[in-house]
PDB file of N, CA and C in Angstrom:
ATOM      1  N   UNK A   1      75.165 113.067 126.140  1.00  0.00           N
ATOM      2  CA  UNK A   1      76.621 113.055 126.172  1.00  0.00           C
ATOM      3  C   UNK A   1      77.135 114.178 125.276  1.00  0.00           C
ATOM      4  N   UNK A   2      77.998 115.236 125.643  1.00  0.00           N
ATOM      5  CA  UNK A   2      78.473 116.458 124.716  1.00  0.00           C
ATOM      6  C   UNK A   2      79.862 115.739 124.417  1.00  0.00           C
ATOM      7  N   UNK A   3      80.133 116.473 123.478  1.00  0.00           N
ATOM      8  CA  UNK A   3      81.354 116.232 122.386  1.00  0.00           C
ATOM      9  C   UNK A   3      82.510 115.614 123.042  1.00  0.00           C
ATOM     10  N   UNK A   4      82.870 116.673 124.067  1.00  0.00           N
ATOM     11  CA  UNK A   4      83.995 115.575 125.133  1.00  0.00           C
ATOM     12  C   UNK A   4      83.668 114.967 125.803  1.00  0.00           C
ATOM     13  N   UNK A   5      82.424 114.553 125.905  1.00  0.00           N
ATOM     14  CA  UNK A   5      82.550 113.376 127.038  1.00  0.00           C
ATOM     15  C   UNK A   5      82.559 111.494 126.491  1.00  0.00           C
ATOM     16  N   UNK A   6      83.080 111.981 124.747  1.00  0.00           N
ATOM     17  CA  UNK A   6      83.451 110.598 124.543  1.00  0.00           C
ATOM     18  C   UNK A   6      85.056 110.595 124.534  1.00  0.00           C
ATOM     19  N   UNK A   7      85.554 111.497 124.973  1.00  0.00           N
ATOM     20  CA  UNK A   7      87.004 111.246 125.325  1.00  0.00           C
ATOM     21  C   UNK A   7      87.705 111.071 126.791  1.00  0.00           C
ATOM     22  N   UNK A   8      86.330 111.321 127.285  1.00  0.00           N
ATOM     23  CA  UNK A   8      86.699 110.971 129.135  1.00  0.00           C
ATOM     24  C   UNK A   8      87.243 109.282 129.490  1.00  0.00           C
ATOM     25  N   UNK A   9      86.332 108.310 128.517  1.00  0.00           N
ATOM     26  CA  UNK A   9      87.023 107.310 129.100  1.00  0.00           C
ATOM     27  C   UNK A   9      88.533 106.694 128.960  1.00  0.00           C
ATOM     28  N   UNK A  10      88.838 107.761 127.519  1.00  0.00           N
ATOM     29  CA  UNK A  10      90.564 107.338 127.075  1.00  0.00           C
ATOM     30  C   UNK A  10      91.665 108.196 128.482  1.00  0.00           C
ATOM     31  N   UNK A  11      90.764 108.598 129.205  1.00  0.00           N
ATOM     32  CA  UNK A  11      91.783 109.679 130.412  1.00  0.00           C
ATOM     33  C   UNK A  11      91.737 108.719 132.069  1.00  0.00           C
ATOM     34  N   UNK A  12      93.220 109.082 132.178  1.00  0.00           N
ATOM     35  CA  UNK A  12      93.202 108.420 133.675  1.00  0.00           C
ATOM     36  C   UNK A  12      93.730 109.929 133.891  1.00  0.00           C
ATOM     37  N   UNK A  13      94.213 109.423 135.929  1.00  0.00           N
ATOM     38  CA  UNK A  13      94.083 110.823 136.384  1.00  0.00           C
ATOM     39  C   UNK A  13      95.847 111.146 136.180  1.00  0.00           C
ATOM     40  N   UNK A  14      95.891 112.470 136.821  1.00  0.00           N
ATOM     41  CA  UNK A  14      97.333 112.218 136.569  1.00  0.00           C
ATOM     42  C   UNK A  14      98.202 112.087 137.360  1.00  0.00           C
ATOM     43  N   UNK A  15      97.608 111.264 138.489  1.00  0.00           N
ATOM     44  CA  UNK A  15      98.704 110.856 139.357  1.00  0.00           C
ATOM     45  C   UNK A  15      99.107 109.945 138.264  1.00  0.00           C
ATOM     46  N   UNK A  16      97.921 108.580 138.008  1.00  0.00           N
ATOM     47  CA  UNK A  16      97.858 107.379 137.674  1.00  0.00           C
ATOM     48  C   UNK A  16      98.940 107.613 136.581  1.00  0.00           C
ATOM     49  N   UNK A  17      98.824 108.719 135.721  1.00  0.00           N
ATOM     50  CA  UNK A  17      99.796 108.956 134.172  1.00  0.00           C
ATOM     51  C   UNK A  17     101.177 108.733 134.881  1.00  0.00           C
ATOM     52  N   UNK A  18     101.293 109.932 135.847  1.00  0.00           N
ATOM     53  CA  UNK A  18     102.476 110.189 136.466  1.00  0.00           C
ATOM     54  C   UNK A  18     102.920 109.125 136.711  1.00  0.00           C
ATOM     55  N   UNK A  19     102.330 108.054 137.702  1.00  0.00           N
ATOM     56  CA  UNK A  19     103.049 106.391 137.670  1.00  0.00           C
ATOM     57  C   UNK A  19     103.078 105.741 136.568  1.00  0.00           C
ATOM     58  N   UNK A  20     102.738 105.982 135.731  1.00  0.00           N
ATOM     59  CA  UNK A  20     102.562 105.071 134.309  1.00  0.00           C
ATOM     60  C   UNK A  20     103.951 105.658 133.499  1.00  0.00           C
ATOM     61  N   UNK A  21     104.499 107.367 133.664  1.00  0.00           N
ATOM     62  CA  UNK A  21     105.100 107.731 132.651  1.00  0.00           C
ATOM     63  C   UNK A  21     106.640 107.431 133.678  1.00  0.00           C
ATOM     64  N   UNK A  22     106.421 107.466 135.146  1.00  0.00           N
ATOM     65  CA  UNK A  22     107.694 107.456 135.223  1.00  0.00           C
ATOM     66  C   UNK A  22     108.188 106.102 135.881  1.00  0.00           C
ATOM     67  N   UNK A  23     107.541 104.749 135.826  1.00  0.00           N
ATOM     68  CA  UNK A  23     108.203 103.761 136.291  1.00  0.00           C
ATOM     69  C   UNK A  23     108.264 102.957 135.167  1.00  0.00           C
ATOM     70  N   UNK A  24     108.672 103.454 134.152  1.00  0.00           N
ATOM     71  CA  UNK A  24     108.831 102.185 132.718  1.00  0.00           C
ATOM     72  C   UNK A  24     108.036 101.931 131.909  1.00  0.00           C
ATOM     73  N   UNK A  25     107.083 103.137 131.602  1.00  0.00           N
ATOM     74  CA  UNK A  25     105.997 102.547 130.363  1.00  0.00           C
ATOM     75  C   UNK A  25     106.454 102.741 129.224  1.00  0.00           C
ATOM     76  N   UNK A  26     105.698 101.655 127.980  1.00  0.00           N
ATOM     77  CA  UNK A  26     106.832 102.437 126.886  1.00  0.00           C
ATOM     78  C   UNK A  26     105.830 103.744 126.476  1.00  0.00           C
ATOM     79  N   UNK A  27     106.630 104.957 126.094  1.00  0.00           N
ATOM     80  CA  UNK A  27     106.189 105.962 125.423  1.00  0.00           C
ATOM     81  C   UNK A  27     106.692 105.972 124.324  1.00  0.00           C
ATOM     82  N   UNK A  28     105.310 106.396 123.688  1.00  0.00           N
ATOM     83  CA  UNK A  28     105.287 105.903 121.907  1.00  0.00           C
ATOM     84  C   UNK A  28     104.097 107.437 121.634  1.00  0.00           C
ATOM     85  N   UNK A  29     105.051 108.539 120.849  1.00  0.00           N
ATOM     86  CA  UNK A  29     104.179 109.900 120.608  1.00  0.00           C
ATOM     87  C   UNK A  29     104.070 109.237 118.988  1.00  0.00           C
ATOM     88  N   UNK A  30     102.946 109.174 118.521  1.00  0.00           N
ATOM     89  CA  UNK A  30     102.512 109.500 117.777  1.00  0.00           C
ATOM     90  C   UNK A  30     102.285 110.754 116.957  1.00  0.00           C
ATOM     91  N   UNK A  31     102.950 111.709 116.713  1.00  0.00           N
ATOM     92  CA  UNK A  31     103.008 112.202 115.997  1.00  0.00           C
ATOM     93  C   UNK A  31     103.898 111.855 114.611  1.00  0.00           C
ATOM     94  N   UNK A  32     103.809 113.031 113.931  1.00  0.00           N
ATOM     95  CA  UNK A  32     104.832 113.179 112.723  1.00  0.00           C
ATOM     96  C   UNK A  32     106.460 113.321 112.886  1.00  0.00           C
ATOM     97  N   UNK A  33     106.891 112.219 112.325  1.00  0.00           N
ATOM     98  CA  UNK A  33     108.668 112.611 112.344  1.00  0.00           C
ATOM     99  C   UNK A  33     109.198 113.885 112.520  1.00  0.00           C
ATOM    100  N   UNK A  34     108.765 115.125 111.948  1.00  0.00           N
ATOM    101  CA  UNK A  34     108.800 116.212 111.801  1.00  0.00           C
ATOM    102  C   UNK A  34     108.166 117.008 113.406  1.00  0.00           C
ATOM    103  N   UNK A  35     106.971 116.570 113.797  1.00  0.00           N
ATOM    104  CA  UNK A  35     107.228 117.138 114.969  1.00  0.00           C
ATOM    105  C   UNK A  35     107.515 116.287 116.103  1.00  0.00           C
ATOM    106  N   UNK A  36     108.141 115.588 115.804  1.00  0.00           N
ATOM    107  CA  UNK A  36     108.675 114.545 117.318  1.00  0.00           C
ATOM    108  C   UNK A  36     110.008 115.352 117.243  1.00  0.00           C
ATOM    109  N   UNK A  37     110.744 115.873 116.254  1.00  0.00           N
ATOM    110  CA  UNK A  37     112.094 116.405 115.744  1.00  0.00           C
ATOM    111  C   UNK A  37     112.159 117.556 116.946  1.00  0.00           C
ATOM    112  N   UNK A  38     110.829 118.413 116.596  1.00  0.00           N
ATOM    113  CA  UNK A  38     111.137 119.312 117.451  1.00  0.00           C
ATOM    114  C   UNK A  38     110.731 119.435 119.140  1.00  0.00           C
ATOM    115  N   UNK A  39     110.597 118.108 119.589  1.00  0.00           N
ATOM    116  CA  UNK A  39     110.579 117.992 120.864  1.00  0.00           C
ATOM    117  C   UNK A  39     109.650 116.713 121.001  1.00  0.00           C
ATOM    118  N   UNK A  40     109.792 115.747 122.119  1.00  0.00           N
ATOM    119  CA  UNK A  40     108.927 115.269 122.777  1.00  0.00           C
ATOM    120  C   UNK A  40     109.174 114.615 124.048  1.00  0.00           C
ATOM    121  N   UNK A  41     108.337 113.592 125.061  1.00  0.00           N
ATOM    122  CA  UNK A  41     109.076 113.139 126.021  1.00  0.00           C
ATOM    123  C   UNK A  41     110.354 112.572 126.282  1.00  0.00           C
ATOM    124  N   UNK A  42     110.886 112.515 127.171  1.00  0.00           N
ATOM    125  CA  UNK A  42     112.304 111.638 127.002  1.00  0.00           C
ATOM    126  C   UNK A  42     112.161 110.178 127.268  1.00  0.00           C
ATOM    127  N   UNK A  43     112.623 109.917 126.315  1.00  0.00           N
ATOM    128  CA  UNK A  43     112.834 107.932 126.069  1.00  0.00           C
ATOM    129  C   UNK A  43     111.689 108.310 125.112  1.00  0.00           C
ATOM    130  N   UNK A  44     110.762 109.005 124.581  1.00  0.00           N
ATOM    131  CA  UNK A  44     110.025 108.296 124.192  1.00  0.00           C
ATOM    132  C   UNK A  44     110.452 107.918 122.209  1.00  0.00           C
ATOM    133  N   UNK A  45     109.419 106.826 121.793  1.00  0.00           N
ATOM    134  CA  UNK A  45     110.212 106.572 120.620  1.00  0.00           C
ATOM    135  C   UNK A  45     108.886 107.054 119.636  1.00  0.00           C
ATOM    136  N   UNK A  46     108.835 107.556 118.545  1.00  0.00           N
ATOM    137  CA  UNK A  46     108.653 108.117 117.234  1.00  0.00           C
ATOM    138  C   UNK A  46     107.443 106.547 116.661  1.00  0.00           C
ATOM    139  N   UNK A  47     106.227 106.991 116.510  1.00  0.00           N
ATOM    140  CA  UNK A  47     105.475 105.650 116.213  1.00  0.00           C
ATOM    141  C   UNK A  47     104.341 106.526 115.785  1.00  0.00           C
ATOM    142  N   UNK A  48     104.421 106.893 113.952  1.00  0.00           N
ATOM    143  CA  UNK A  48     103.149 107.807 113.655  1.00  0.00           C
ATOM    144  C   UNK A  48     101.878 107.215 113.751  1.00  0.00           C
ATOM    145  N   UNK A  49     100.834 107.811 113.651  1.00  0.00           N
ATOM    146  CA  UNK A  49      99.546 106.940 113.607  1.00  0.00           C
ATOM    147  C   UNK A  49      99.392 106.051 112.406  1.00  0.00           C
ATOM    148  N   UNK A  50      99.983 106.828 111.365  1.00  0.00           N
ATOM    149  CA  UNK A  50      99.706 106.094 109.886  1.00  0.00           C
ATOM    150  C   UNK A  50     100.651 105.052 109.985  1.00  0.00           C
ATOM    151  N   UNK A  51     101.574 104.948 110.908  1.00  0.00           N
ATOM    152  CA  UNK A  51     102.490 103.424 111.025  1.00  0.00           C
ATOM    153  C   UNK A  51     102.082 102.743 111.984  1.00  0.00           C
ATOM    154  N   UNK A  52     101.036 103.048 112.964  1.00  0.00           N
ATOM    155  CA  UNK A  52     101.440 102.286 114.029  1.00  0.00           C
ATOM    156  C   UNK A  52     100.632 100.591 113.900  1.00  0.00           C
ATOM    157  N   UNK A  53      99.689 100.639 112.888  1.00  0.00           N
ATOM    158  CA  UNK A  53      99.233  98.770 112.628  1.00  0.00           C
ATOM    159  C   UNK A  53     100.442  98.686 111.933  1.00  0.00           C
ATOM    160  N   UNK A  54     101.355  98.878 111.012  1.00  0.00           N
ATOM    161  CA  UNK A  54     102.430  98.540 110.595  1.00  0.00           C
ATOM    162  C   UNK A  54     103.202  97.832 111.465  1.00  0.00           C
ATOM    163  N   UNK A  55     103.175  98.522 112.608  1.00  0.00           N
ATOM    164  CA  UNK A  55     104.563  98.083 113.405  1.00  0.00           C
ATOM    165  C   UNK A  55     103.858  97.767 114.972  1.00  0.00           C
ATOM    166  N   UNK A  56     102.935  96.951 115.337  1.00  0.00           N
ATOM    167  CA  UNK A  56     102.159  96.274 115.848  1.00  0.00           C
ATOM    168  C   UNK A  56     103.227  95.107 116.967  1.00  0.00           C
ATOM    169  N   UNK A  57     104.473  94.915 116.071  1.00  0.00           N
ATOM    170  CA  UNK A  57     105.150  94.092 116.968  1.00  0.00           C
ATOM    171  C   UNK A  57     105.468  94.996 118.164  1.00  0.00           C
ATOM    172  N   UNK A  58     105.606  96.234 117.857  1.00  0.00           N
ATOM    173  CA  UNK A  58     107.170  96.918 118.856  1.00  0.00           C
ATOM    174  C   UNK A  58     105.973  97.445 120.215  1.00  0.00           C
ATOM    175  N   UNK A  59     105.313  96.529 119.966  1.00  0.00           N
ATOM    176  CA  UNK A  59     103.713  97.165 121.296  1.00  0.00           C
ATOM    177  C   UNK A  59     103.595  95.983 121.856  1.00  0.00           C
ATOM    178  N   UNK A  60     103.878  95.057 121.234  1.00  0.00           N
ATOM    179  CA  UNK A  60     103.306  93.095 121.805  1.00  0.00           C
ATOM    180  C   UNK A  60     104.795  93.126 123.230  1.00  0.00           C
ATOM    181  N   UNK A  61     104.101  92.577 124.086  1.00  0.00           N
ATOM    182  CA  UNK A  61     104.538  92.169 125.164  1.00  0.00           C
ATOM    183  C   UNK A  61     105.374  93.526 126.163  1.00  0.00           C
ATOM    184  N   UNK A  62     104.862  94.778 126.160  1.00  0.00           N
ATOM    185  CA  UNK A  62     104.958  95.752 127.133  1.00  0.00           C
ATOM    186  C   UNK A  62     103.867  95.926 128.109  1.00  0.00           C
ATOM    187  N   UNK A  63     104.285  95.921 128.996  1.00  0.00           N
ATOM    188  CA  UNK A  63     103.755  96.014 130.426  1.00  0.00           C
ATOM    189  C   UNK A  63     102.751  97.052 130.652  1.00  0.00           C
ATOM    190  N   UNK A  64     103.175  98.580 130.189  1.00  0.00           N
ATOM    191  CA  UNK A  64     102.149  99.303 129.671  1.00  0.00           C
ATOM    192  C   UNK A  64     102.849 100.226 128.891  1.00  0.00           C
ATOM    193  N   UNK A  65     101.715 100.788 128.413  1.00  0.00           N
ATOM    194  CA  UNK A  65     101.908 101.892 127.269  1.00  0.00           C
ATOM    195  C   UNK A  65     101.084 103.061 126.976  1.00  0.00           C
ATOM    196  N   UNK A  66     102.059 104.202 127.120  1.00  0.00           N
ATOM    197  CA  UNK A  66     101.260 105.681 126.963  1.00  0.00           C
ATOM    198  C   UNK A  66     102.011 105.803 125.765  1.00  0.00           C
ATOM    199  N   UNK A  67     100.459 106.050 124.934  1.00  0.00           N
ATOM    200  CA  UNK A  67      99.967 106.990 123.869  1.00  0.00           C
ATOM    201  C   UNK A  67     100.164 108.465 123.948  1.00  0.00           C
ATOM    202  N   UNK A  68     100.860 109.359 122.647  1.00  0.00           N
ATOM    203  CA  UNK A  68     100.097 110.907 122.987  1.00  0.00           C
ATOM    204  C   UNK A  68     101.009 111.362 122.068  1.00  0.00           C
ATOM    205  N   UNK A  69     100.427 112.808 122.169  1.00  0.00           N
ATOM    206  CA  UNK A  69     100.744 113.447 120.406  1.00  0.00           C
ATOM    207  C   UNK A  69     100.598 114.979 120.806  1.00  0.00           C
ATOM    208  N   UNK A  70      99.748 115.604 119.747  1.00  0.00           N
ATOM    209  CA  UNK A  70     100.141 117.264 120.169  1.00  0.00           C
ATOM    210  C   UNK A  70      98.601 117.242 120.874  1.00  0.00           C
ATOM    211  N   UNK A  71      97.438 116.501 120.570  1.00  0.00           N
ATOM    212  CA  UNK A  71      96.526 117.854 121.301  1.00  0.00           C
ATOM    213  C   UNK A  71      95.728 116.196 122.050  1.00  0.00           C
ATOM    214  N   UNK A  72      96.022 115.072 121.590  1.00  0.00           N
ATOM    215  CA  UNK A  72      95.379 113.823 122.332  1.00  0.00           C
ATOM    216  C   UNK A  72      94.643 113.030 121.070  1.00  0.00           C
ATOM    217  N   UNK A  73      93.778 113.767 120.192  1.00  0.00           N
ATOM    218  CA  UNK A  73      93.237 112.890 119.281  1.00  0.00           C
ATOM    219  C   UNK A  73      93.771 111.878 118.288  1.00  0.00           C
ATOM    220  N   UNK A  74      95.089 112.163 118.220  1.00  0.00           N
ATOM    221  CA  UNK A  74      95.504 110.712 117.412  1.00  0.00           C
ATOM    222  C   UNK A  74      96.195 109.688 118.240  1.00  0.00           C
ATOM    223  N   UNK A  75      96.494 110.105 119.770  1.00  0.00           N
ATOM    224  CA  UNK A  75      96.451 109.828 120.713  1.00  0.00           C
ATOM    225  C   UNK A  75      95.439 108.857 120.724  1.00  0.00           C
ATOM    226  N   UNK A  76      94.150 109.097 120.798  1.00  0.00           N
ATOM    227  CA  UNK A  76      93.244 108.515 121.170  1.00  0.00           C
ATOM    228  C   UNK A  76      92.697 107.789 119.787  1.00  0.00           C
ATOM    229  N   UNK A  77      92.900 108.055 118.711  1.00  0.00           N
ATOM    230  CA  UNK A  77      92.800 107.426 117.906  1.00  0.00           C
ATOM    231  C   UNK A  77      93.695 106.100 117.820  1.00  0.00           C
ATOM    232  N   UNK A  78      95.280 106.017 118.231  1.00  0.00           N
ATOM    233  CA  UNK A  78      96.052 105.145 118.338  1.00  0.00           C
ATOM    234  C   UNK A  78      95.790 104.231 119.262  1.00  0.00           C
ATOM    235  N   UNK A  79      95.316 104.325 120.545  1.00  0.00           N
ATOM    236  CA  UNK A  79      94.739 104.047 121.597  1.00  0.00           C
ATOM    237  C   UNK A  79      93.121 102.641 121.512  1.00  0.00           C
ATOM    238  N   UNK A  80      92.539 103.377 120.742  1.00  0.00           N
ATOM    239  CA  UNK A  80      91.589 102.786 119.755  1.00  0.00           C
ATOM    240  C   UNK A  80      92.009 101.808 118.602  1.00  0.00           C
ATOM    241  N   UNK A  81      93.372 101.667 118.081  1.00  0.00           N
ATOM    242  CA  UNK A  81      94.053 100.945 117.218  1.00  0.00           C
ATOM    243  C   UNK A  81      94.572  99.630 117.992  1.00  0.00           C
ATOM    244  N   UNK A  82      95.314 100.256 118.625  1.00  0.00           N
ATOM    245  CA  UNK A  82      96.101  99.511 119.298  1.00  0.00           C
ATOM    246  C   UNK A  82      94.916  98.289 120.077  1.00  0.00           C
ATOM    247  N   UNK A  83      93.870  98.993 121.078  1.00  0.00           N
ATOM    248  CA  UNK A  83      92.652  97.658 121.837  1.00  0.00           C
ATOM    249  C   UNK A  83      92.110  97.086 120.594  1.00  0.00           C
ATOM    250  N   UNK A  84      91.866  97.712 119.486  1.00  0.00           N
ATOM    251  CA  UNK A  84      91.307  96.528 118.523  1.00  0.00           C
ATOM    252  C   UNK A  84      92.151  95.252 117.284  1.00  0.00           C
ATOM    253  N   UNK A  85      93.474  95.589 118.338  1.00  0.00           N
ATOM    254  CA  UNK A  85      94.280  94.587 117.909  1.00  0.00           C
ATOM    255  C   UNK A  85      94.851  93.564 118.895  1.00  0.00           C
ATOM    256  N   UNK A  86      94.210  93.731 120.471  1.00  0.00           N
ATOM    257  CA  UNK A  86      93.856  92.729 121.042  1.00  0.00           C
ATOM    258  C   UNK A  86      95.113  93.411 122.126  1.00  0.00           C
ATOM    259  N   UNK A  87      95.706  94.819 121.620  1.00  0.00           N
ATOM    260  CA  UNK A  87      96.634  95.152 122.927  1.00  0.00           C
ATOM    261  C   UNK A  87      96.293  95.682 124.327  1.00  0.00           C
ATOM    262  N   UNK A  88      95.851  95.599 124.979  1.00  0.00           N
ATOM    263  CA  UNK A  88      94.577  96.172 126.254  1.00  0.00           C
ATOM    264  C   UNK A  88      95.391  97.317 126.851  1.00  0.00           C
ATOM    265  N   UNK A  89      96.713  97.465 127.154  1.00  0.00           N
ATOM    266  CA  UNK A  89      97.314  98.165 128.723  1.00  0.00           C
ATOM    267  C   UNK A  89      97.793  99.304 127.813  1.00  0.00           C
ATOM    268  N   UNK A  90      97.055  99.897 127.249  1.00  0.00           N
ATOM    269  CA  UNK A  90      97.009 101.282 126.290  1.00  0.00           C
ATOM    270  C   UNK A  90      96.878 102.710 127.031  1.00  0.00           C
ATOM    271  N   UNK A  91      97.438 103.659 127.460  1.00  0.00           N
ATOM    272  CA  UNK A  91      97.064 104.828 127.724  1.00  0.00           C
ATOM    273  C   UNK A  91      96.783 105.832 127.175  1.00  0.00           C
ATOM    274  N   UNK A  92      95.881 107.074 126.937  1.00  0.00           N
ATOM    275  CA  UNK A  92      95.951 107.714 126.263  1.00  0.00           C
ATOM    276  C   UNK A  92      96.674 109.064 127.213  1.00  0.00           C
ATOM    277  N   UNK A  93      97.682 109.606 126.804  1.00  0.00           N
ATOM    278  CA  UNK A  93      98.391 109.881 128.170  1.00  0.00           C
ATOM    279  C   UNK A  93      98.185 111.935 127.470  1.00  0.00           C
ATOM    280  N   UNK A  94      97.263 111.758 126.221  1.00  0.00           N
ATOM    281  CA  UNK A  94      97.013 113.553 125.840  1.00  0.00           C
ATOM    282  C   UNK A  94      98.161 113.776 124.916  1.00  0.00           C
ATOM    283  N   UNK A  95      98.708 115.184 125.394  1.00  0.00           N
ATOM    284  CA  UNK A  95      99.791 116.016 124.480  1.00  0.00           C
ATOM    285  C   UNK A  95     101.200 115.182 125.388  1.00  0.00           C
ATOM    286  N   UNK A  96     102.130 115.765 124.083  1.00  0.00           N
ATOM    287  CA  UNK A  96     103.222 115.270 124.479  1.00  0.00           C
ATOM    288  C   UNK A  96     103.738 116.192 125.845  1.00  0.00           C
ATOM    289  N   UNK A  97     103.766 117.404 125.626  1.00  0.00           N
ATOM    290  CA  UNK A  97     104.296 118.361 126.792  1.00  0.00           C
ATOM    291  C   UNK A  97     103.449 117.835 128.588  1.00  0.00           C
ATOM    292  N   UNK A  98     102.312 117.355 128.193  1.00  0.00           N
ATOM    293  CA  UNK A  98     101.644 117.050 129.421  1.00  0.00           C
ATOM    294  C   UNK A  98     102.558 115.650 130.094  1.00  0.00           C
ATOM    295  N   UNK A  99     103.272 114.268 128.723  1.00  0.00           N
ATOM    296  CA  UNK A  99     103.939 113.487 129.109  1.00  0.00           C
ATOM    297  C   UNK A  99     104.965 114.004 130.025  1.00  0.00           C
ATOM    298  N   UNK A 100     105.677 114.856 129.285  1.00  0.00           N
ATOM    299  CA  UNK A 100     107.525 115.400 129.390  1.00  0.00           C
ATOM    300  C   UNK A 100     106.871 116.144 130.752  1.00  0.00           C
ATOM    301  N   UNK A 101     105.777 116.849 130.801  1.00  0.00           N
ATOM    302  CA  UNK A 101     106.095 117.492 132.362  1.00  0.00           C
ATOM    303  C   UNK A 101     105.514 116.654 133.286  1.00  0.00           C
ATOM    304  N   UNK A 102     105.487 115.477 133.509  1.00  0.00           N
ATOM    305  CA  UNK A 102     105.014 114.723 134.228  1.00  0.00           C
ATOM    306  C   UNK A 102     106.026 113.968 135.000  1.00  0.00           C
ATOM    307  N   UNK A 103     107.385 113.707 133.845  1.00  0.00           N
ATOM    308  CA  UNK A 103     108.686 113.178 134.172  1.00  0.00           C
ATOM    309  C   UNK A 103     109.728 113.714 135.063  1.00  0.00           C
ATOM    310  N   UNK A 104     110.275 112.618 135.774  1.00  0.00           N
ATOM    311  CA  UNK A 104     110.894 113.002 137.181  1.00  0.00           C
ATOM    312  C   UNK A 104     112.699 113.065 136.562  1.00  0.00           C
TER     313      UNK A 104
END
């Protein structure tokens, strides 16, 4: 197994994203306050990695949920947070720009 191929299983395709980002998932970028400031998907809401077991409620009872940040790894690190707190319908949906151009 080479280096990326332990990040293949956090990836769906992108139709699947594409239905995930544009019929109501919540989007939650993980990044820094500072760079969510300077852009990210629309609707989506501000949930850093270093907060996101903090705030564990604002994830309980959504239907689904894309993950993503600037390059995917805290993405996928959040992603990894989130299933070992018993939340399953997690996406890792990559960079934020890959979300926002996905949106209709």
């Amino acid at each position: 197994m080479g280096f990326f191929d332990m990040f293949k299983t956090n990836t769906v395709s992108t139709e699947e994203l594409s239905n995930l980002v544009n019929n109501g998932a919540f989007l939650v970028d993980v990044r820094s306050p500072g760079e969510f400031a300077g852009g990210s998907a629309k609707g989506a809401v501000n949930i850093p990695l270093d907060q996101v077991t903090q705030q564990l409620a604002k994830f309980k009872n959504k239907e689904h949920i894309v993950v993503f940040c600037r390059s995917g790894n805290r993405s996928g690190q959040a992603k990894s947070i989130l299933e070992n707190q018993g939340i399953e319908n997690v996406t890792n949906g990559g960079t934020w720009d890959t979300v926002a151009g996905l949106q209709k």
